[in-house]
Protein backbone atom coordinates (compact mmCIF):
# COMPACT_ATOMS: atom_id res chain seq x y z
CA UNK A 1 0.00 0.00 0.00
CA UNK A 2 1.41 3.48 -0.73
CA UNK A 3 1.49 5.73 1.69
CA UNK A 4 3.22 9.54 2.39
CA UNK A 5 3.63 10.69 5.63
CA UNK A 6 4.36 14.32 6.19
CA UNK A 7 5.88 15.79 8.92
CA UNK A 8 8.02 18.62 11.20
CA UNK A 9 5.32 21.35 10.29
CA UNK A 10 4.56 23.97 13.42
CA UNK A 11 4.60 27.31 13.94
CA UNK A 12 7.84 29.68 13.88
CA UNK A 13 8.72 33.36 13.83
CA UNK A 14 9.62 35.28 10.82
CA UNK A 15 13.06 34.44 10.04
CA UNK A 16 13.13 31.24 11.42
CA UNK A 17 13.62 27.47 10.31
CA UNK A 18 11.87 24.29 9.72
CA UNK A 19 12.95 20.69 8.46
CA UNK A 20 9.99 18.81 7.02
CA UNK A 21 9.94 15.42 6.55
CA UNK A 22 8.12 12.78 4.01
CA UNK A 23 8.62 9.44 4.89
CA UNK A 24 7.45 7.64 1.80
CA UNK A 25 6.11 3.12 1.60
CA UNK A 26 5.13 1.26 -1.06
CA UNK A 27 6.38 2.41 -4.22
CA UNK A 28 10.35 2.18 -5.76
CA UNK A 29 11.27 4.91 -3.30
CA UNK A 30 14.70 5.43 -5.06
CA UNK A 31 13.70 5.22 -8.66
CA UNK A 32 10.76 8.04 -8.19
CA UNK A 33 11.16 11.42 -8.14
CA UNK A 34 9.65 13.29 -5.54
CA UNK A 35 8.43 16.80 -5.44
CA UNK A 36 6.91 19.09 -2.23
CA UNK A 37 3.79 21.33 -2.84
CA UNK A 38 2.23 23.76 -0.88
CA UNK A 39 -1.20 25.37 -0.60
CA UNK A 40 -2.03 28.43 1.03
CA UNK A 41 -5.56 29.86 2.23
CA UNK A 42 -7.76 30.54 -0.80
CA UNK A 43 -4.66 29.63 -3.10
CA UNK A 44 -4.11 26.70 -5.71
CA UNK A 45 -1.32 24.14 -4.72
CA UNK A 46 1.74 25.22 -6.70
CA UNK A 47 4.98 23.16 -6.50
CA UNK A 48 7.63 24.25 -4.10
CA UNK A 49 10.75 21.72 -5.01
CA UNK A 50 11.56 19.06 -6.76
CA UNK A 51 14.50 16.05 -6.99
CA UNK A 52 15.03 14.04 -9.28
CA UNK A 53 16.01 9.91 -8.71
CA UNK A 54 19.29 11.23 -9.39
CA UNK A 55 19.34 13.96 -7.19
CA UNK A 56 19.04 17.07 -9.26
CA UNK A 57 16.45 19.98 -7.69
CA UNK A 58 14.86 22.54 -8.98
CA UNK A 59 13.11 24.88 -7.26
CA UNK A 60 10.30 28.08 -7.77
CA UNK A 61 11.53 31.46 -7.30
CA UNK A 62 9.62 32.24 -4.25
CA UNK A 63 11.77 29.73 -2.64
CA UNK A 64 15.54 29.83 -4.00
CA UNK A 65 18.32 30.29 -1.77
CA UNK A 66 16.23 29.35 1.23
CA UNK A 67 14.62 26.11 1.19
CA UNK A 68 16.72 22.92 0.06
CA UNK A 69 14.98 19.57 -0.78
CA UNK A 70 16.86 16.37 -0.24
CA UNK A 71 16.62 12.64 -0.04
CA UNK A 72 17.60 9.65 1.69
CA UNK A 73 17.46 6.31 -0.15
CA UNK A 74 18.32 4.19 2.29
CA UNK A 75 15.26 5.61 4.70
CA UNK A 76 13.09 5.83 1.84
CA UNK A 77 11.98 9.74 3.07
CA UNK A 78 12.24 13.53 1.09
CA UNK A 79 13.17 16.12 3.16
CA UNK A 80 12.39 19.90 3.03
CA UNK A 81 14.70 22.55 5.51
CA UNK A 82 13.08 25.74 4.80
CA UNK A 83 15.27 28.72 6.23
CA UNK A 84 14.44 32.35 6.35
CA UNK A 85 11.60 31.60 6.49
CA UNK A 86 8.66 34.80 5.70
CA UNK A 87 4.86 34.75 6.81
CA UNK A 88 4.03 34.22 3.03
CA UNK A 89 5.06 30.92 2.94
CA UNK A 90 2.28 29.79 5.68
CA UNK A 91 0.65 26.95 4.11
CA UNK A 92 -0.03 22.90 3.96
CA UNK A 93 2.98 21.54 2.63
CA UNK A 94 2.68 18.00 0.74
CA UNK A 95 5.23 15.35 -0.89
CA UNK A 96 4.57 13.37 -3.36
CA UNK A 97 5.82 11.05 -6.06
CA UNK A 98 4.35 10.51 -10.09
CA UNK A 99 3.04 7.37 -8.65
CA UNK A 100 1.18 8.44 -5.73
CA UNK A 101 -1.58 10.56 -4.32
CA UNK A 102 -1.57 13.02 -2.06
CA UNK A 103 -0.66 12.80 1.44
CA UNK A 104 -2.22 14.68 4.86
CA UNK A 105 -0.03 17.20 4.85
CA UNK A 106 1.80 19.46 7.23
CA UNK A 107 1.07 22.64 8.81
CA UNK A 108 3.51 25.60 8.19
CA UNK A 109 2.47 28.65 10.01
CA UNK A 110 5.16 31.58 9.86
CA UNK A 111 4.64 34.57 12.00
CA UNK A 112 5.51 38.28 11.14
């Protein structure tokens, strides 16, 4: 059974720093690439990062130079460490792969 956890949302002051995790079951984990989204209040879900089964990223502009996405084969999970962070990035954050749906999510809640 697939299945995406999210997780290391919260709430954090402007400026601040979170690592979010996506610990990922039941697909080729190290074949897939893997992307985080995010989806603000009233907003569509745009795409954050991505990485590549090889391990190239690409990010959007809102987000260069201080988030970094990453990945660990061997624990089959995508990772997310979002510094500087700025209240405009408050939203649910989600992983996910080409081959699976969407998961719960994670709260990101950046104060001003």
């Amino acid at each position: 059974q697939v299945q995406l956890v999210e997780s290391g949302g919260g709430l954090v002051q402007a400026g601040g720093s979170l690592r979010l995790s996506c610990a990922v079951s039941g697909i080729h984990f190290s074949i897939s690439s893997m992307a985080w989204y995010r989806q603000a209040p009233g907003e569509e879900r745009e795409v954050v990062a991505t990485i590549s089964s090889g391990g190239n990223t690409n990010y959007a502009d809102s987000v260069k130079g201080r988030f970094t996405i990453s990945r660990d084969n061997v624990k089959n999970t995508v990772y997310l460490q979002m510094n500087k962070l700025k209240p405009e990035d408050t939203a649910v954050y989600y992983c996910k792969s080409p081959l699976t749906t969407w998961g719960q999510g994670t709260q990101v809640t950046v104060s001003s």
